[in-house]
Protein backbone atom coordinates (compact mmCIF):
# COMPACT_ATOMS: atom_id res chain seq x y z
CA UNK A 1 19.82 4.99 4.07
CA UNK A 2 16.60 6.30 4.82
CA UNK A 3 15.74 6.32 8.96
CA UNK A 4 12.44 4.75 7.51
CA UNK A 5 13.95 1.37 6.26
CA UNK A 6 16.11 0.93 8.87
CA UNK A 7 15.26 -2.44 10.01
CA UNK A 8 13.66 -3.69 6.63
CA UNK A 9 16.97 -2.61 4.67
CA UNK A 10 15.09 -2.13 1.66
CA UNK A 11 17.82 1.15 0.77
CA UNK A 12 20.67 -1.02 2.12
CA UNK A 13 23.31 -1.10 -0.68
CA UNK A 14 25.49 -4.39 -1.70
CA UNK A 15 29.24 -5.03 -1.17
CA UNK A 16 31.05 -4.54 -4.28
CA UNK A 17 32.30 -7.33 -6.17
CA UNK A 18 35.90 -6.96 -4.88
CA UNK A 19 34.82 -7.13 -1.53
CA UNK A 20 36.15 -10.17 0.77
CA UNK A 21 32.92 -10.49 2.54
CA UNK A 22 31.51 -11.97 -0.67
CA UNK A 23 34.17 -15.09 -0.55
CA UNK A 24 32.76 -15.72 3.03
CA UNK A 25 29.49 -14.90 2.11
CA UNK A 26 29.23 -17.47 -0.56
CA UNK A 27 31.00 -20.22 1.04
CA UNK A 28 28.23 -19.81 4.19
CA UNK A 29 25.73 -20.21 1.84
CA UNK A 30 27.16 -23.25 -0.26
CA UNK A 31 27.74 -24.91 3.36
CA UNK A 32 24.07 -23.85 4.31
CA UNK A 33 22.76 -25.74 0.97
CA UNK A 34 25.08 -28.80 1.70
CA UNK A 35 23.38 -29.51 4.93
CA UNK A 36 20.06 -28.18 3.67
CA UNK A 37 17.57 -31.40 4.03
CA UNK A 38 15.52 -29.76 0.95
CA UNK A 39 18.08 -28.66 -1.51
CA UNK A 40 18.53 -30.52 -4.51
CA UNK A 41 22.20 -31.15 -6.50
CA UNK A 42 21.05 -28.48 -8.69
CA UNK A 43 21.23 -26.35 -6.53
CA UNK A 44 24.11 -26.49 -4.73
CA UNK A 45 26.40 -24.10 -7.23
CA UNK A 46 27.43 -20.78 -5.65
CA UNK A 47 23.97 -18.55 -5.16
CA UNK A 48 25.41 -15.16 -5.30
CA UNK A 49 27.25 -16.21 -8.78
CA UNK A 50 25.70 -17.09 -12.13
CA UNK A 51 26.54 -18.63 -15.19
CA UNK A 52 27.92 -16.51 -17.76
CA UNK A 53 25.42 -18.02 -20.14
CA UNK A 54 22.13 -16.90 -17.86
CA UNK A 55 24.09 -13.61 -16.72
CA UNK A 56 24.21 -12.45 -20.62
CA UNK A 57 20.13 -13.58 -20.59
CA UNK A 58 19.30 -11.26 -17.69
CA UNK A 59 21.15 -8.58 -18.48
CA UNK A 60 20.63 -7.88 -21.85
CA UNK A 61 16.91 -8.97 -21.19
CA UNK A 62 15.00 -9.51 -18.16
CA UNK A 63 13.96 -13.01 -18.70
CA UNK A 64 9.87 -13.93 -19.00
CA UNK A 65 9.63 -16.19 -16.23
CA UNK A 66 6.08 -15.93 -16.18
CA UNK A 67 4.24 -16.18 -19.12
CA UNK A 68 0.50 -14.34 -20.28
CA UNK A 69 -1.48 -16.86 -18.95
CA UNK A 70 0.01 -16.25 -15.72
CA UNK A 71 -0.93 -12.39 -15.21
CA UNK A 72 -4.26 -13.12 -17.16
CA UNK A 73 -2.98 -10.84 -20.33
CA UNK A 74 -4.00 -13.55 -22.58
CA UNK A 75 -7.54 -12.29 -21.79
CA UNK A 76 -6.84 -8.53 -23.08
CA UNK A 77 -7.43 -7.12 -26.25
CA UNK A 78 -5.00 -4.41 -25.69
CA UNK A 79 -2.34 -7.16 -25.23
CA UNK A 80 -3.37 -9.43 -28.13
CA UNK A 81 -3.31 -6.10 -30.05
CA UNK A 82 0.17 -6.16 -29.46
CA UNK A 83 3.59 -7.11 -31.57
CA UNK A 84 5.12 -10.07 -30.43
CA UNK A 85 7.86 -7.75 -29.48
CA UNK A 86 5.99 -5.59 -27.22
CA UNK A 87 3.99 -8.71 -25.99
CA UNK A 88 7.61 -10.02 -24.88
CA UNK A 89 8.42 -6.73 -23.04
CA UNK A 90 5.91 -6.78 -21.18
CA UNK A 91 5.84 -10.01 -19.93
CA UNK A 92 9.39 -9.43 -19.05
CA UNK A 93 8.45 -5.95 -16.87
CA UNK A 94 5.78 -8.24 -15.28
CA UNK A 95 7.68 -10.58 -14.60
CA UNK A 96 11.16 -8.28 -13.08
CA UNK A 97 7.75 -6.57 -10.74
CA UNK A 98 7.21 -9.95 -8.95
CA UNK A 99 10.85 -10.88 -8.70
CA UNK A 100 12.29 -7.74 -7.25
CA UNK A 101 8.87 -7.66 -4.96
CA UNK A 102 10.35 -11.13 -3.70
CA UNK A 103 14.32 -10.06 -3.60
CA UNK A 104 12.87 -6.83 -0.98
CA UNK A 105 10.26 -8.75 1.07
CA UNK A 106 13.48 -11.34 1.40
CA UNK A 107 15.82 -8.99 2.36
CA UNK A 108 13.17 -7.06 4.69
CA UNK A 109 12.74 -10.89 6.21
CA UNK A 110 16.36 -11.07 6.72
CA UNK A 111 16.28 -7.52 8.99
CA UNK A 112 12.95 -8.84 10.61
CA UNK A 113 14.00 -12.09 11.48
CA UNK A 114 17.00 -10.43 13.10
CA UNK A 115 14.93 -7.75 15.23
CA UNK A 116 12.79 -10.94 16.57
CA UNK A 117 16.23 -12.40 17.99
CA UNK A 118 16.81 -9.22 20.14
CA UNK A 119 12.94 -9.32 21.09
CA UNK A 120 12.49 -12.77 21.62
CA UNK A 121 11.83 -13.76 25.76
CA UNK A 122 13.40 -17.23 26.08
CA UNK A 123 16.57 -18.99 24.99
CA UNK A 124 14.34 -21.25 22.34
CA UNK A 125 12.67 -18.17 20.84
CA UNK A 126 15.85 -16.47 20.08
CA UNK A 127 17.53 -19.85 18.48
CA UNK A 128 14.24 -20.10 16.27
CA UNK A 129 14.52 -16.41 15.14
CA UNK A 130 18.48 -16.94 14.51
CA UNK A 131 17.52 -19.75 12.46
CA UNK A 132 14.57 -18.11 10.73
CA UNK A 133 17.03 -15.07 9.69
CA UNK A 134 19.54 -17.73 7.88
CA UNK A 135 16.46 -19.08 6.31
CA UNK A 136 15.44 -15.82 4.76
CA UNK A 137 19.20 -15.11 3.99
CA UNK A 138 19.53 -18.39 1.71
CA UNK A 139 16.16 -17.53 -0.36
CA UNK A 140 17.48 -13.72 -0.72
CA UNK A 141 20.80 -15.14 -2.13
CA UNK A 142 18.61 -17.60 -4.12
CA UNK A 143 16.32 -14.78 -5.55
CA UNK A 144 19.47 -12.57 -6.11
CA UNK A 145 20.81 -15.05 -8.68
CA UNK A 146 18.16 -14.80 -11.44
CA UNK A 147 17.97 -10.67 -11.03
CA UNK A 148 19.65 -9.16 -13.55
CA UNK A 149 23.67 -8.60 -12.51
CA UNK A 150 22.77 -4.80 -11.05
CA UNK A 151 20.66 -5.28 -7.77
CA UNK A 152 17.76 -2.69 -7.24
CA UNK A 153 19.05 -0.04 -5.09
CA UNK A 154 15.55 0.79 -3.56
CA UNK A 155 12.01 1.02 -3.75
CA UNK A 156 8.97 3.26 -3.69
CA UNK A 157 6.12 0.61 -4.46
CA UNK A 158 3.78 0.80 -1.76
CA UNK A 159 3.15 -2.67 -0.59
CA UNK A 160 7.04 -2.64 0.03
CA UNK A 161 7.20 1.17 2.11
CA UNK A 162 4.00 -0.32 4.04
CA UNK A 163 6.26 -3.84 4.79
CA UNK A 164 9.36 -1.50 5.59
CA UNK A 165 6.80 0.83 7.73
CA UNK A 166 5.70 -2.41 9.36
CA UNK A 167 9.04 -3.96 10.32
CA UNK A 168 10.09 -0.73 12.11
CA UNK A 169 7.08 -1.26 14.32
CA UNK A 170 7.69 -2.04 18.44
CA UNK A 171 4.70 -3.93 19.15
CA UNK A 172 5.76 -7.32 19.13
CA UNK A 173 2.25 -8.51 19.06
CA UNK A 174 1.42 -6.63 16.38
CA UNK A 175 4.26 -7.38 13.71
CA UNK A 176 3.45 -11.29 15.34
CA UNK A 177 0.36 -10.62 13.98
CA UNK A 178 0.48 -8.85 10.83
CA UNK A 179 4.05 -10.11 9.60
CA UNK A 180 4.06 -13.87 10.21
CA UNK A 181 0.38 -14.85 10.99
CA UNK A 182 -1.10 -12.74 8.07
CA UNK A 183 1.70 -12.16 5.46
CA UNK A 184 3.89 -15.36 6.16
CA UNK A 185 0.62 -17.16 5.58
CA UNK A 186 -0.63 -15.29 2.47
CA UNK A 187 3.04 -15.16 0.84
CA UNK A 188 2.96 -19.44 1.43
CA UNK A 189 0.21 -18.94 -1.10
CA UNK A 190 1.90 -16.87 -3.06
CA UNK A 191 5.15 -18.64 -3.88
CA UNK A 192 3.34 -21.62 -4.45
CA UNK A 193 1.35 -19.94 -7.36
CA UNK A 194 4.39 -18.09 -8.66
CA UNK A 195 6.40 -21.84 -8.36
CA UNK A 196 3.74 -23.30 -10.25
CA UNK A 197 3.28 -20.78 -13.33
CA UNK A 198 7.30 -19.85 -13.39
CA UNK A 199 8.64 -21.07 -16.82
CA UNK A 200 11.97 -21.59 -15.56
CA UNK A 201 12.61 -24.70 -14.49
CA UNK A 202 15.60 -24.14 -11.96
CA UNK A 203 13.76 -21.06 -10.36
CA UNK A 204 10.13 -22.59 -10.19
CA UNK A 205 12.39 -25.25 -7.76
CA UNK A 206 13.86 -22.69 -6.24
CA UNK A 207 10.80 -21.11 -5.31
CA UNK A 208 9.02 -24.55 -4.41
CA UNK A 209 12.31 -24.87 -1.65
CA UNK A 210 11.46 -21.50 0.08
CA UNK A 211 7.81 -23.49 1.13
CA UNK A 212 8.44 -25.72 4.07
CA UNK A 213 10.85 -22.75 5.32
CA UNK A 214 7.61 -20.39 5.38
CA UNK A 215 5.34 -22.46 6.14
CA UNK A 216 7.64 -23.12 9.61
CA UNK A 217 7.70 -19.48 9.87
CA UNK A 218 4.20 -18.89 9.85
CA UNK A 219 3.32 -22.17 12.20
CA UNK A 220 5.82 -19.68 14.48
CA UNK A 221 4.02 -16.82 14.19
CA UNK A 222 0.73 -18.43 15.29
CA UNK A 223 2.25 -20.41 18.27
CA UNK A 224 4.01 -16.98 19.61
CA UNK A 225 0.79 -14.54 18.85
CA UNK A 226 -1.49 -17.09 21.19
CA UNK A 227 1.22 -16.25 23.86
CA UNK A 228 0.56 -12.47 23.74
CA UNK A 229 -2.29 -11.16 25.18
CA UNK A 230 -4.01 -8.38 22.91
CA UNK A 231 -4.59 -5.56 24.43
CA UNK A 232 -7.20 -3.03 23.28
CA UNK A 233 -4.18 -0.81 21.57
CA UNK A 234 -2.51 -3.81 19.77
CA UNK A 235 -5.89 -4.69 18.55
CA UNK A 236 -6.38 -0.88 17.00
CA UNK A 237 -3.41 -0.66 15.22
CA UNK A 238 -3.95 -4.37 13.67
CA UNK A 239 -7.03 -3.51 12.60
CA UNK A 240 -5.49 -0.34 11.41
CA UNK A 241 -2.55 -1.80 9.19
CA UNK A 242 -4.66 -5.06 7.87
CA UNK A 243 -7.27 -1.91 6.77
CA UNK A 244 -4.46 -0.13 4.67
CA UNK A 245 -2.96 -3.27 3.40
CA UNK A 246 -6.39 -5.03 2.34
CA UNK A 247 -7.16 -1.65 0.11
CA UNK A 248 -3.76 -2.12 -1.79
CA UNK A 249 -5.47 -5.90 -2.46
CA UNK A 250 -8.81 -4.80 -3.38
CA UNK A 251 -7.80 -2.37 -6.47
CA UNK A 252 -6.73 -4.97 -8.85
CA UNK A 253 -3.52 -6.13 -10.71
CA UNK A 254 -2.14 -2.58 -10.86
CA UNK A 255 1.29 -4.05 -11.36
CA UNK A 256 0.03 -5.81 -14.63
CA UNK A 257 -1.21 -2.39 -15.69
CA UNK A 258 1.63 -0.48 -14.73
CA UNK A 259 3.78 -2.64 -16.83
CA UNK A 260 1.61 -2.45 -20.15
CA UNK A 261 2.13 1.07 -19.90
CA UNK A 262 5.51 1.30 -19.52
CA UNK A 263 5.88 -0.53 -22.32
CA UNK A 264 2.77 0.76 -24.61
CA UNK A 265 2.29 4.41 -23.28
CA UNK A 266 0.24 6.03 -20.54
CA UNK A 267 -3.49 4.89 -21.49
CA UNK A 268 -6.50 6.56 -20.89
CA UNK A 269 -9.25 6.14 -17.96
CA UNK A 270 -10.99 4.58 -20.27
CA UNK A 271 -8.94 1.78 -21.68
CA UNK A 272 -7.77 1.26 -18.20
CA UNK A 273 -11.47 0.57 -16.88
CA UNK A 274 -11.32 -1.98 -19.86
CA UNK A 275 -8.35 -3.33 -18.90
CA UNK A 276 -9.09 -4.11 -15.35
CA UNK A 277 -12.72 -5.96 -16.64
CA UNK A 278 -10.99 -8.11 -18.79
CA UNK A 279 -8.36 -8.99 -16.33
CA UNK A 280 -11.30 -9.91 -14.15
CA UNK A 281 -10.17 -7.58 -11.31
CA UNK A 282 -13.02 -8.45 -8.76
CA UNK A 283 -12.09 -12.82 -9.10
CA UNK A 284 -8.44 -11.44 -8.97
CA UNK A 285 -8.72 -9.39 -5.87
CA UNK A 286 -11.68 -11.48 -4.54
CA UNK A 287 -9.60 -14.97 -4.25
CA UNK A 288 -6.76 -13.28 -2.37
CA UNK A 289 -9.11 -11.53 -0.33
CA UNK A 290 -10.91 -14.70 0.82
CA UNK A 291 -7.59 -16.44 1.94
CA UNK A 292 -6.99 -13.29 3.55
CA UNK A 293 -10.52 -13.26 5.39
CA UNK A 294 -8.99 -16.84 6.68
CA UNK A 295 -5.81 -16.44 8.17
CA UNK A 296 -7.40 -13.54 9.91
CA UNK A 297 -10.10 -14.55 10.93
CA UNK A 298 -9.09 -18.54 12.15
CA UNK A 299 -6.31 -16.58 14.95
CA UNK A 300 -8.40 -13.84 16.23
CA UNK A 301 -11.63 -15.19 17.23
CA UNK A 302 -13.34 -13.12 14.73
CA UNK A 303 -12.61 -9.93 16.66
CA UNK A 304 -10.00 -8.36 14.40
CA UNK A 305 -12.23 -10.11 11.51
CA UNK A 306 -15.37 -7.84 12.74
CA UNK A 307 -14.08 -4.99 12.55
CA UNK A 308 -12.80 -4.98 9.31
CA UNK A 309 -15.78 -6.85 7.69
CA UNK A 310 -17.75 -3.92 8.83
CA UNK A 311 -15.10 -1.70 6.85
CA UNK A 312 -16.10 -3.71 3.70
CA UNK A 313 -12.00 -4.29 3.46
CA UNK A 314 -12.97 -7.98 2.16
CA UNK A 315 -14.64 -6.74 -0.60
CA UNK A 316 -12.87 -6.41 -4.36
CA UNK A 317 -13.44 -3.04 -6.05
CA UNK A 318 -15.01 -3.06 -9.61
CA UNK A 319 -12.89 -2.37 -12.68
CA UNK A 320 -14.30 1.67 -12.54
CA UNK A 321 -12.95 1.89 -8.92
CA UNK A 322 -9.10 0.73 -9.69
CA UNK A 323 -8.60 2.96 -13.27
């Protein structure tokens, strides 16, 4: 495993199937969902196991959980110019992008969470932490059941090696910061758009369930950052990391593109410039860039805020920009 993801575990392999620890592992979990205030009955069946029905469906074909309207491909001529087969596959790559983004930044929670135990500075902090890691290890098991039956082994996206770069980070006011006041916040957002648009019924309850957890998380993060005193060096490398991450945000849905080619071919600058108009790249980018503008800037007293607005990091990139 890779000194790099230490902490995030984004290399770490699974247990095989044989092993013991999955017996326990699984009958933690159940227990965890039986005293769960949120869970529903449906979802109280063994996490890490799935029916042999939906384990044919995702492994013989990554299901479509979200659909075109979802990733605004509707919108694209290059995607109505489509078959219906090809339409299909790449809804399903789009789709297996944004749930094995959400299996790693669970699993990275699951090593963060943990870390914050062994930095935490009273008795109350460490029992939050302790619980916060279970929490993240119930919506990884979650996740893991509607993967297909082989888990990813790693990753090289770079949203993930910038979380996994983050994690390993020994400022605890700055992974306060960026991790839960920033990213806990933001991903709140997210899942509740993904829970929303998911055309699975189960897993768009699933994902609804991970909300109050997050949203606790976050609420955390906030409480604990106003403890911390920034100092002049925390403040640089915030400013720093929120730069780098804020320019992955302003180039577009370059998962959505990725995907069409895999599935239709590389494509040229060209088409790619058209692609990113008519997915509306600057509204895309632009809306998550304004929620971002507020979670920074409501916890910082428009310090951190400053410094990047004069960076232009809130701004989304035109179409020509993120070919």
């Amino acid at each position: 495993m890779r000194q790099l993801y230490k902490t995030a575990g984004l290399d770490l392999p699974h247990a095989s199937e044989s092993d013991k620890l999955h017996r326990v592992l699984s009958s933690a979990i159940q227990h965890r969902c039986r005293i769960h205030p949120t869970t529903s009955t449906a979802l109280l069946a063994n996490p890490l196991v799935e029916t042999q029905e939906f384990q044919r469906t995702t492994e013989s074909n990554c299901y479509a959980y979200w659909n075109a309207q979802h990733f605004n491909l509707h919108n694209t001529r290059i995607f109505q110019q489509a078959t219906p087969e090809e339409q299909t596959l790449i809804l399903r790559v789009a789709s297996q992008g944004l749930l094995e983004e959400a299996y790693f930044i669970e699993k990275a929670g699951v090593g963060y969470m943990a870390k914050m135990v062994m930095l935490s500075e009273t008795t109350e902090e460490r029992m939050l932490y302790a619980l916060f890691s279970a929490d993240e290890t119930y919506h990884l098991a979650q996740i893991m059941r509607f993967l297909p039956h082989h888990q990813p082994a790693g990753t090289d996206d770079a949203f993930l090696r910038f979380l996994a770069d983050l994690v390993e980070n020994e400022d605890k006011t700055v992974i306060l910061f960026v991790l839960q006041v920033v990213l806990e916040g933001w991903g709140l957002s997210h899942y509740r758009t993904l829970a929303k648009g998911c055309q699975h019924p189960e897993f768009a309850q699933v994902l609804t369930g991970f909300l109050a957890d997050e949203s606790r998380h976050h609420a955390t993060g906030v409480t604990l950052f106003k403890q911390h005193p920034l100092s002049p060096n925390s403040r640089k490398v915030i400013v720093e990391t929120l730069a780098y991450f804020l320019q992955m945000i302003q180039v577009g849905p370059q998962r959505v593109v990725a995907a069409i080619e895999q599935v239709l071919g590389p494509l040229s600058r060209y088409q790619k410039i058209q692609l990113f108009e008519e997915l509306e790249t600057e509204t895309h980018s632009g809306t998550r860039l304004a929620l971002l503008h507020s979670l920074i800037g409501k916890e910082t007293a428009g310090t951190i805020l400053q410094d990047l607005e004069a960076r232009n990091a809130f701004r989304p990139l035109p179409a020509y920009l993120c070919a």
